[in-house]
N, C-alpha and C. Protein backbone atom coordinates (compact mmCIF):
# COMPACT_ATOMS: atom_id res chain seq x y z
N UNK A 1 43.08 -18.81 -26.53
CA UNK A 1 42.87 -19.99 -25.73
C UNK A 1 43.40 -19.79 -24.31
N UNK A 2 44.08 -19.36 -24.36
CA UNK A 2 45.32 -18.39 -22.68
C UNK A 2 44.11 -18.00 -21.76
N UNK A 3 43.57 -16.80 -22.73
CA UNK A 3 42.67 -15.97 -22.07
C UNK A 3 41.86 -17.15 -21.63
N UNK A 4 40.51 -17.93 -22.02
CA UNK A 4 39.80 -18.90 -21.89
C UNK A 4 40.48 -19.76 -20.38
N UNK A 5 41.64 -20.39 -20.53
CA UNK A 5 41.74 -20.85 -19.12
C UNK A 5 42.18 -20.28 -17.90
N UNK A 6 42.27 -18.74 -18.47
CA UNK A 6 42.62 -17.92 -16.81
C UNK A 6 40.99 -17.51 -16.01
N UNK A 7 40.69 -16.71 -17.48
CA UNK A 7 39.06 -16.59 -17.17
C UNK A 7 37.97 -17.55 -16.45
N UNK A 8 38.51 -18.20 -17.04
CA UNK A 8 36.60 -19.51 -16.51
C UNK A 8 37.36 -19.90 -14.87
N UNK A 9 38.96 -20.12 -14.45
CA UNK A 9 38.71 -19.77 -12.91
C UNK A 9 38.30 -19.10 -12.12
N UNK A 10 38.72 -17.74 -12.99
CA UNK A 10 38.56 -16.27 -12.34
C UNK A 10 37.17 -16.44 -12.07
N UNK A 11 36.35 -16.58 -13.08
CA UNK A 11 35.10 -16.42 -12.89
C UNK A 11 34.64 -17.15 -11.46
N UNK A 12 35.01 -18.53 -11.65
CA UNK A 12 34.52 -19.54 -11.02
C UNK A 12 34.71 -18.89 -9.35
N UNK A 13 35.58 -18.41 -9.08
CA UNK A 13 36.30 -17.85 -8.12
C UNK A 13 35.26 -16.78 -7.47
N UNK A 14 34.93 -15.93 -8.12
CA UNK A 14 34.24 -14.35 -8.24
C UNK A 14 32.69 -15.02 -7.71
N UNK A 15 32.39 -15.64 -8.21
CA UNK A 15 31.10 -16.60 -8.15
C UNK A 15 30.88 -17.24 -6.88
N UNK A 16 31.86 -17.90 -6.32
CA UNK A 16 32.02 -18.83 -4.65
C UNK A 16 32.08 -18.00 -3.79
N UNK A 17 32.92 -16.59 -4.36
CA UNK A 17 33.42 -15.55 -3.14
C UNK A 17 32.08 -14.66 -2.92
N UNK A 18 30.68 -15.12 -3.61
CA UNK A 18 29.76 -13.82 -3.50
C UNK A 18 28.90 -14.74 -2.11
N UNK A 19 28.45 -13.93 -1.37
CA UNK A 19 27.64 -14.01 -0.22
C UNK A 19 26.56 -14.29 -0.47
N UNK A 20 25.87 -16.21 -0.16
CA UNK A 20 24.36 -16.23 -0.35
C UNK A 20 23.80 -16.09 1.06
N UNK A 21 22.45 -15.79 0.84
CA UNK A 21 21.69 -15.55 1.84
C UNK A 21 20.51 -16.48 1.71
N UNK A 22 19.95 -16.98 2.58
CA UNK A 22 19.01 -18.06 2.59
C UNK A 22 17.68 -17.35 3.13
N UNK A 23 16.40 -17.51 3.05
CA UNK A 23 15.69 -16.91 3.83
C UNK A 23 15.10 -18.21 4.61
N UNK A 24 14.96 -18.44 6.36
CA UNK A 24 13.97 -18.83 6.90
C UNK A 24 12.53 -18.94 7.11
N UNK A 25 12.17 -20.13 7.49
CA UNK A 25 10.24 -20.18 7.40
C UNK A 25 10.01 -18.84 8.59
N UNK A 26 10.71 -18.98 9.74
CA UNK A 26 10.39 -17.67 10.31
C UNK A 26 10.34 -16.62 10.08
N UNK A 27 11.43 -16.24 9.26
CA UNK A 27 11.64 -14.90 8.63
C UNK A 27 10.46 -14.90 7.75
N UNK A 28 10.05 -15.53 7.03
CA UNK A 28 8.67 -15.37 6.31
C UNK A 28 7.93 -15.34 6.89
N UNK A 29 7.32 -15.68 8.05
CA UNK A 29 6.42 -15.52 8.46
C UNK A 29 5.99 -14.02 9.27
N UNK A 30 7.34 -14.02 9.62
CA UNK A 30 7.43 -12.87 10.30
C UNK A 30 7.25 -11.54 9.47
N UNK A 31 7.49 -11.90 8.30
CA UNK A 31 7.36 -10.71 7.27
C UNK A 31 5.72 -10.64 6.85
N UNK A 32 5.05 -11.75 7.23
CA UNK A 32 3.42 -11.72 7.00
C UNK A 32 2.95 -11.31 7.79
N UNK A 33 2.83 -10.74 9.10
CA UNK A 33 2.27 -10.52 10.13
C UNK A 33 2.38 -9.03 10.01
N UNK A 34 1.18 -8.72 10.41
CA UNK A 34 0.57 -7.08 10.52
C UNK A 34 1.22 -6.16 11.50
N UNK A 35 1.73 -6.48 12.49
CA UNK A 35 1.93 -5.96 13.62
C UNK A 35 3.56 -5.97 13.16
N UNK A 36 4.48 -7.16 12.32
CA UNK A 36 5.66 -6.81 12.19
C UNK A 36 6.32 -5.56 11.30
N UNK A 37 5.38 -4.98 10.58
CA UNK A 37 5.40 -4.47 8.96
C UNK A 37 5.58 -2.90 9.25
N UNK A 38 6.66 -2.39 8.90
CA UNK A 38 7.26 -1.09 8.91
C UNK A 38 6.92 -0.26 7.98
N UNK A 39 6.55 0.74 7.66
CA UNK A 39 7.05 1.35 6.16
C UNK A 39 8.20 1.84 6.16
N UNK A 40 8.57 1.70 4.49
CA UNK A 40 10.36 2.02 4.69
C UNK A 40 10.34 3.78 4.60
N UNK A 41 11.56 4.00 5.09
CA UNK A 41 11.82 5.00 5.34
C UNK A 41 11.40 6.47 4.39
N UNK A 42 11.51 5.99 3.01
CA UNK A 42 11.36 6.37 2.07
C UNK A 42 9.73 7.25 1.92
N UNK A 43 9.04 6.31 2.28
CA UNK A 43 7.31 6.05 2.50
C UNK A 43 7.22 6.83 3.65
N UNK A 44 7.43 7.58 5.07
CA UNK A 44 7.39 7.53 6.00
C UNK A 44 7.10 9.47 5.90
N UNK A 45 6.93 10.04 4.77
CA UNK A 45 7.27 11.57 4.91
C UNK A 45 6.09 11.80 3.90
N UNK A 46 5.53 10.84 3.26
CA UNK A 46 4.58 10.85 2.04
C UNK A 46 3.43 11.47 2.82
N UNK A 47 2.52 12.50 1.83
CA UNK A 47 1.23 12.88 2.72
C UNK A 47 0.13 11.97 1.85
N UNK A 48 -1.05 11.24 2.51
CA UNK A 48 -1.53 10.32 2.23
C UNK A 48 -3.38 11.02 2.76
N UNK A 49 -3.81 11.27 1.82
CA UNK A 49 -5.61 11.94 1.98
C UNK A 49 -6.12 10.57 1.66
N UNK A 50 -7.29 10.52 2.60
CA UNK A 50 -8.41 10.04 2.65
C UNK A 50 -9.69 10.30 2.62
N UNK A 51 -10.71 9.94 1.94
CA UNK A 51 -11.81 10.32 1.07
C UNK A 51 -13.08 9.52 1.58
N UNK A 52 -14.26 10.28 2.18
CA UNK A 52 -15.60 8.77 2.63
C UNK A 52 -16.41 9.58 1.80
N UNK A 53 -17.36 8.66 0.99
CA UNK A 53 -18.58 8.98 0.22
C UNK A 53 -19.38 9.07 1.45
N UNK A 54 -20.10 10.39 0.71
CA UNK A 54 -21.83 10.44 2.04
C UNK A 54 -22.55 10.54 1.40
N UNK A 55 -23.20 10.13 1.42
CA UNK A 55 -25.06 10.21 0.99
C UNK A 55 -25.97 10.08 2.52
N UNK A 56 -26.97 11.72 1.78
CA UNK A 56 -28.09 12.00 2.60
C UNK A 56 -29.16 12.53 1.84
N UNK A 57 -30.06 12.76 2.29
CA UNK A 57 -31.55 12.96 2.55
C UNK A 57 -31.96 14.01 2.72
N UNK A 58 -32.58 15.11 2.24
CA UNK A 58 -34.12 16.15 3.10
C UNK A 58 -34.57 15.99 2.49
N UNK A 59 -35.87 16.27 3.43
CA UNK A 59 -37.34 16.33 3.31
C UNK A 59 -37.44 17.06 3.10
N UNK A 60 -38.48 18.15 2.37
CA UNK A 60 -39.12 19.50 2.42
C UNK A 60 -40.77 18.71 2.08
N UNK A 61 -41.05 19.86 3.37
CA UNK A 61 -42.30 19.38 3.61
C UNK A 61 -43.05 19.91 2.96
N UNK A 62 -44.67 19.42 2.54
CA UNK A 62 -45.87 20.03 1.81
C UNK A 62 -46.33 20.58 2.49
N UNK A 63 -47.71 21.49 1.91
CA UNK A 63 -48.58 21.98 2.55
C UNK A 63 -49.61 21.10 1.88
N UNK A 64 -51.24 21.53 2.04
CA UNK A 64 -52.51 21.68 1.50
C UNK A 64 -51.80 21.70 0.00
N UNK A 65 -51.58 22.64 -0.37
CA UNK A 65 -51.56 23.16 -2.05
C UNK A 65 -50.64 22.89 -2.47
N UNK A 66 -49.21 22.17 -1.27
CA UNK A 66 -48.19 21.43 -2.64
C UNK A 66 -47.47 20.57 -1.68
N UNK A 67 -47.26 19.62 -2.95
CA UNK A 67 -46.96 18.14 -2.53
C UNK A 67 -45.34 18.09 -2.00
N UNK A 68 -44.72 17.25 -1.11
CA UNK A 68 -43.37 17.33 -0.19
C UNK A 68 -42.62 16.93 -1.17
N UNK A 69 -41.09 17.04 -1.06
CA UNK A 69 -39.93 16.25 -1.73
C UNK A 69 -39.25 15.56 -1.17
N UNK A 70 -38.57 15.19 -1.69
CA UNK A 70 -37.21 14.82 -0.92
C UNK A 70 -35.74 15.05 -1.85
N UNK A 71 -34.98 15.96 -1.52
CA UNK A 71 -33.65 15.89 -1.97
C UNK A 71 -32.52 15.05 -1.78
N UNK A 72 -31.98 14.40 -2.27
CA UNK A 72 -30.81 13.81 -2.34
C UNK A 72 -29.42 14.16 -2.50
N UNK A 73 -28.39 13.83 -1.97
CA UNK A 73 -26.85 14.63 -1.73
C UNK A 73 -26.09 13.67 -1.83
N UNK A 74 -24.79 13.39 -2.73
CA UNK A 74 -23.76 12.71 -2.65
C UNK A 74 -22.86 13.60 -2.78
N UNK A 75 -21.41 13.30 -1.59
CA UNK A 75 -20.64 13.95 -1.41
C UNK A 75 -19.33 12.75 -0.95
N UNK A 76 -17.94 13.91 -1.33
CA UNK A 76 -17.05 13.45 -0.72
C UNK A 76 -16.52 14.61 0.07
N UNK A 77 -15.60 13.77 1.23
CA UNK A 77 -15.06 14.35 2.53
C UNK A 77 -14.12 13.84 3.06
N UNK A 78 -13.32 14.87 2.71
CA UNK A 78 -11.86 14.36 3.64
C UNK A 78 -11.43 14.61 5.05
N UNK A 79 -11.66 13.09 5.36
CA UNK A 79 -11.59 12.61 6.80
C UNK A 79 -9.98 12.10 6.88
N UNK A 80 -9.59 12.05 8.28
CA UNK A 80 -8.97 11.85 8.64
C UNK A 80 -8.21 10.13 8.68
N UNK A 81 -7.23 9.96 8.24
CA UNK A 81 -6.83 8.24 7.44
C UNK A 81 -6.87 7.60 9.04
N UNK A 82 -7.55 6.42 8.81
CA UNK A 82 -7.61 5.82 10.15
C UNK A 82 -6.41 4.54 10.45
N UNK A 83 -5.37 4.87 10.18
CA UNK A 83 -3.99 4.11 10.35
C UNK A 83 -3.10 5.37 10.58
């Protein structure tokens, strides 16, 4: 029972003495905006590839004695990340 009423001050104590932090409507907002937004440091050394689908086309042409085609191509290509 000793223990019980030293404890639940202690606690109570440990609890008042911890540091709250509030966040502001500014600070939120400010954390939504594109232009404010960092990557953390962590993120900042990462190598990051980027990939564009292509699709194209030839013709091969006919003659008289044989009829034209057309070939079709899907590809990927790593381009350069545009950020």
């Amino acid at each position: 029972m000793n223990k019980i009423k030293v404890s639940i001050p202690l606690m109570i104590m440990i609890l008042i003495s911890l540091p709250v932090y509030s966040l502001t409507w500014e600070e939120i907002l400010e954390a939504l905006e594109t232009e404010s937004y960092d990557f953390p440091v962590n993120a900042r050394n990462k190598q990051v590839t980027c990939w564009k689908e292509v699709y194209w086309e030839e013709y091969i042409e006919g003659n008289s004695g044989y009829k034209g085609y057309v070939n079709s191509y899907n590809d990927k290509i790593k381009i350069n990340c545009p950020y």
